[in-house]
N, C-alpha and C. Protein backbone atom coordinates (compact mmCIF):
# COMPACT_ATOMS: atom_id res chain seq x y z
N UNK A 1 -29.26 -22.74 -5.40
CA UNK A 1 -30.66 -22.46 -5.15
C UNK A 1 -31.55 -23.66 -5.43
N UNK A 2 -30.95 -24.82 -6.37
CA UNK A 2 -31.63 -25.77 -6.30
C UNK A 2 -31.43 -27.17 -5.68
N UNK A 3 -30.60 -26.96 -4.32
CA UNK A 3 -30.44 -27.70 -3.66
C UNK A 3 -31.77 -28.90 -3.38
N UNK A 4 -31.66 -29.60 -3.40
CA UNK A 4 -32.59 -30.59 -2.92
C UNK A 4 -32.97 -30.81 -1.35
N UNK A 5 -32.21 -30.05 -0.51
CA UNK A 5 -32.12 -29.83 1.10
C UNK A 5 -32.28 -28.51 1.35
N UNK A 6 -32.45 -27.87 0.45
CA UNK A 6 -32.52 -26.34 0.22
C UNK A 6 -33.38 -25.77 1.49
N UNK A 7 -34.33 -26.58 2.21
CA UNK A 7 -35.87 -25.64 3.00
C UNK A 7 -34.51 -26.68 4.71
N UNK A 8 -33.88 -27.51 4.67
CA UNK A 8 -33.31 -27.51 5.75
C UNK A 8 -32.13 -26.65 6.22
N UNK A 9 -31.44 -26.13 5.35
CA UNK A 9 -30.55 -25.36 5.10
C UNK A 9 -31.23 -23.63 5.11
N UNK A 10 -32.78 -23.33 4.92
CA UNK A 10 -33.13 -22.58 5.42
C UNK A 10 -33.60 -22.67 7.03
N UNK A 11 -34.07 -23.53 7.32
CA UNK A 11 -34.08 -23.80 9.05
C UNK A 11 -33.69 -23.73 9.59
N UNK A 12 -31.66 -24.12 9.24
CA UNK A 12 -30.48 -23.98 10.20
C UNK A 12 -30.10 -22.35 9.95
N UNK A 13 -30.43 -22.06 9.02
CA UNK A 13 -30.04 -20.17 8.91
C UNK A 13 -31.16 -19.70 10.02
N UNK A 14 -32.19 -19.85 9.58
CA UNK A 14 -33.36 -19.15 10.32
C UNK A 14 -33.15 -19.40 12.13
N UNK A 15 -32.05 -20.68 12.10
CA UNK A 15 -32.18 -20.67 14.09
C UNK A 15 -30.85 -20.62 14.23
N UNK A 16 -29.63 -19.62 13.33
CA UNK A 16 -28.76 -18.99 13.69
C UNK A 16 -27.59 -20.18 13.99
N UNK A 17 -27.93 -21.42 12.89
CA UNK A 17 -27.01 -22.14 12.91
C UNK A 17 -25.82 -22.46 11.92
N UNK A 18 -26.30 -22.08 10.73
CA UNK A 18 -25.23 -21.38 9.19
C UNK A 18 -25.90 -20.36 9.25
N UNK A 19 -25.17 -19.38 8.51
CA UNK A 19 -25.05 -18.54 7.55
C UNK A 19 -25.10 -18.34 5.66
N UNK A 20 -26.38 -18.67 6.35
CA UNK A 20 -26.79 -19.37 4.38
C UNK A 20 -26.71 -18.08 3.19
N UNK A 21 -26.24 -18.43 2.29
CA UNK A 21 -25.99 -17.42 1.15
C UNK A 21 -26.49 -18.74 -0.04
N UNK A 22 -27.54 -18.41 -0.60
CA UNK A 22 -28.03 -18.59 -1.97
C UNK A 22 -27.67 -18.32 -3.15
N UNK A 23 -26.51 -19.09 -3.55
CA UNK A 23 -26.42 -18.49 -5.19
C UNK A 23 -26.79 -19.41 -6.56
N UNK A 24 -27.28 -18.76 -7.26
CA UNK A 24 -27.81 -18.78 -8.71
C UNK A 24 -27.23 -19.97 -9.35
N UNK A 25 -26.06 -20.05 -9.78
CA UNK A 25 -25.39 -21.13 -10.35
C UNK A 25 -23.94 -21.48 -9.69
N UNK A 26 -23.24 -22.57 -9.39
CA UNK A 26 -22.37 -22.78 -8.42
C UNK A 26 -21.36 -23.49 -9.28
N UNK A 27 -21.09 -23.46 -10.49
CA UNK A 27 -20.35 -24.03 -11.22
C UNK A 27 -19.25 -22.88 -11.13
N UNK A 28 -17.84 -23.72 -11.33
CA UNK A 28 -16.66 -22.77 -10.67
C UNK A 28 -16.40 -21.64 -11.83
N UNK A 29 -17.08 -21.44 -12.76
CA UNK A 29 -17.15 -19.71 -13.58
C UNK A 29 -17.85 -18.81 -12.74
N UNK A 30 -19.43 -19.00 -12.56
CA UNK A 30 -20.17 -18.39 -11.91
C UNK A 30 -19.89 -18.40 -9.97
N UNK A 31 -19.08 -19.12 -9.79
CA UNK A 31 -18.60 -18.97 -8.50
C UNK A 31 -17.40 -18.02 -8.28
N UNK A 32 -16.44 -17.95 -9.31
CA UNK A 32 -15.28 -16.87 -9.20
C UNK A 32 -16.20 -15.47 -9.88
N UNK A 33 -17.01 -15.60 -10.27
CA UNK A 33 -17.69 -14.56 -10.30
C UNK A 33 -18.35 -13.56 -9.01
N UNK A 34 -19.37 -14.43 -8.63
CA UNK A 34 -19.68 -14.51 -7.43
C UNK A 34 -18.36 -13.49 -6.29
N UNK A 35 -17.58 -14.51 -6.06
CA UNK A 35 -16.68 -14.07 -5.34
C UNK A 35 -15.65 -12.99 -5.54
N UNK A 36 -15.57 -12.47 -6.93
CA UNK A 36 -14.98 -11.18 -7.53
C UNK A 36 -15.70 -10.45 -6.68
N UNK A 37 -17.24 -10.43 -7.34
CA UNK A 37 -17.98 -9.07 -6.87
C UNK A 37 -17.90 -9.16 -4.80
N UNK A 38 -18.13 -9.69 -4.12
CA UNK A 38 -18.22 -10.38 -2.86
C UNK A 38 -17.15 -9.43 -2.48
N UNK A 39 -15.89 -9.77 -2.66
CA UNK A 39 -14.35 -9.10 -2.48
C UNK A 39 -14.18 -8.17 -3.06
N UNK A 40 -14.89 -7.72 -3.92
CA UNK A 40 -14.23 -6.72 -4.71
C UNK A 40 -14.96 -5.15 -3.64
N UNK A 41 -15.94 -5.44 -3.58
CA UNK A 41 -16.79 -4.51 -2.42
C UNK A 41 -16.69 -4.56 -0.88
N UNK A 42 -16.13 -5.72 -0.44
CA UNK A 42 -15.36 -5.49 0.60
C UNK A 42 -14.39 -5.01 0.90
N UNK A 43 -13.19 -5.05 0.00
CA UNK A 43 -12.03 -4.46 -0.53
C UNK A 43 -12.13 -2.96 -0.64
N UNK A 44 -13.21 -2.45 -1.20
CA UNK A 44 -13.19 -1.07 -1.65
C UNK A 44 -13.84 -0.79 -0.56
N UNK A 45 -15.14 -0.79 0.23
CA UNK A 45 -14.87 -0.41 1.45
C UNK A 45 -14.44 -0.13 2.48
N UNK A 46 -13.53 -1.40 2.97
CA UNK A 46 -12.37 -1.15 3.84
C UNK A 46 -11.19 -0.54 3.61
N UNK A 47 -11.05 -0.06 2.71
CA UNK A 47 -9.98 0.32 1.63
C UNK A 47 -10.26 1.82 1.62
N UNK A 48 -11.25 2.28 1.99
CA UNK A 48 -12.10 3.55 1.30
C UNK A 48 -11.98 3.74 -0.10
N UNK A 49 -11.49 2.74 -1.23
CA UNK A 49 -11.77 2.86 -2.38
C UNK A 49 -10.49 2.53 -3.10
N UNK A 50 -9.21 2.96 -2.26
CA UNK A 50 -7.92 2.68 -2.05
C UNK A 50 -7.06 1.44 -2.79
N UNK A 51 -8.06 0.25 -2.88
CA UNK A 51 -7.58 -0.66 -3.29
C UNK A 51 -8.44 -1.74 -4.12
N UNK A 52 -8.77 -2.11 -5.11
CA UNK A 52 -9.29 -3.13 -5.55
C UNK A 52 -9.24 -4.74 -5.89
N UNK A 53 -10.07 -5.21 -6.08
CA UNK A 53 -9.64 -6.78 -6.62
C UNK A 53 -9.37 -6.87 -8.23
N UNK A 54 -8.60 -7.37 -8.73
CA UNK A 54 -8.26 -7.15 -10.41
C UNK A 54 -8.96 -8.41 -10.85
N UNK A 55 -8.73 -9.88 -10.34
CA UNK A 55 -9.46 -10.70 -10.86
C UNK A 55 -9.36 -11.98 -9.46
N UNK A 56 -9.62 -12.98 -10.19
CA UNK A 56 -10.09 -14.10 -8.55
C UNK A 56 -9.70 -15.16 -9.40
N UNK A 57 -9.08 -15.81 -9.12
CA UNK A 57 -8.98 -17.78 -9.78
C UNK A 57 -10.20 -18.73 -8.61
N UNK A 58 -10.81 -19.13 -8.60
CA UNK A 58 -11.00 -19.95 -7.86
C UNK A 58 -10.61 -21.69 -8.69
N UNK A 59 -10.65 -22.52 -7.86
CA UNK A 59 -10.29 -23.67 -7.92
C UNK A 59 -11.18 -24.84 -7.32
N UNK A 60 -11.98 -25.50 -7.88
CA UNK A 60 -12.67 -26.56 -7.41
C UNK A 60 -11.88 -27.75 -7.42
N UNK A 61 -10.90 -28.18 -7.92
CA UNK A 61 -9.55 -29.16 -7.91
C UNK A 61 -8.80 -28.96 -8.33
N UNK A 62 -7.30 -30.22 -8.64
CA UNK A 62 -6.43 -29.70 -9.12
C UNK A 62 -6.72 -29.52 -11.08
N UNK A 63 -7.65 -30.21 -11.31
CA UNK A 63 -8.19 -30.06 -12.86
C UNK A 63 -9.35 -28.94 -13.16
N UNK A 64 -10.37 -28.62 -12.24
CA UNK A 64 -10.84 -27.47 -12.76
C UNK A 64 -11.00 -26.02 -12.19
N UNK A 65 -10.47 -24.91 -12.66
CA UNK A 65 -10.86 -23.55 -12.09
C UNK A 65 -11.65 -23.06 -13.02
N UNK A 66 -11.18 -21.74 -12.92
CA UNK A 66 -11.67 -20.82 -13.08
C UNK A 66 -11.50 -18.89 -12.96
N UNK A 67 -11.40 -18.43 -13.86
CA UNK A 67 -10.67 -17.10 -12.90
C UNK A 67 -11.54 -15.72 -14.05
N UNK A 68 -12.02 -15.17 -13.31
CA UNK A 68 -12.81 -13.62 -13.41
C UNK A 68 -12.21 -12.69 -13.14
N UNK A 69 -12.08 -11.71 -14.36
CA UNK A 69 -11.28 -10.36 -14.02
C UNK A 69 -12.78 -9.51 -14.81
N UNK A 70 -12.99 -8.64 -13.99
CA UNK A 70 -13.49 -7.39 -14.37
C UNK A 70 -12.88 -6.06 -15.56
């Protein structure tokens, strides 16, 4: 959200050129976070409830992740 290009990156959303999603903090904790909840509600929808996400690793290299379990 505190992109420094942040209002061009709203321009290219606004004329249907990304698909911009804004998040809060982008450091790879708060990003496997992020992406728990993201999947975890897609999952249970398509799922009808059927199946869940247990936790997420994400990986920003081979030296730092990260991984969120609910």
């Amino acid at each position: 959200e505190d992109d420094p290009d942040m209002q061009n990156f709203i321009d290219m959303d606004a004329r249907g050129i990304i698909q911009l999603r804004v998040i809060e903090a982008v450091g790879a904790e708060k990003f496997a976070e992020y992406l728990y909840h993201k999947l975890n509600d897609f999952v249970q929808l398509e799922t009808e409830g059927r199946v869940k996400v247990v936790k997420v690793k994400f990986m920003e290299n081979h030296k730092n992740s990260a991984i969120y379990a609910a």
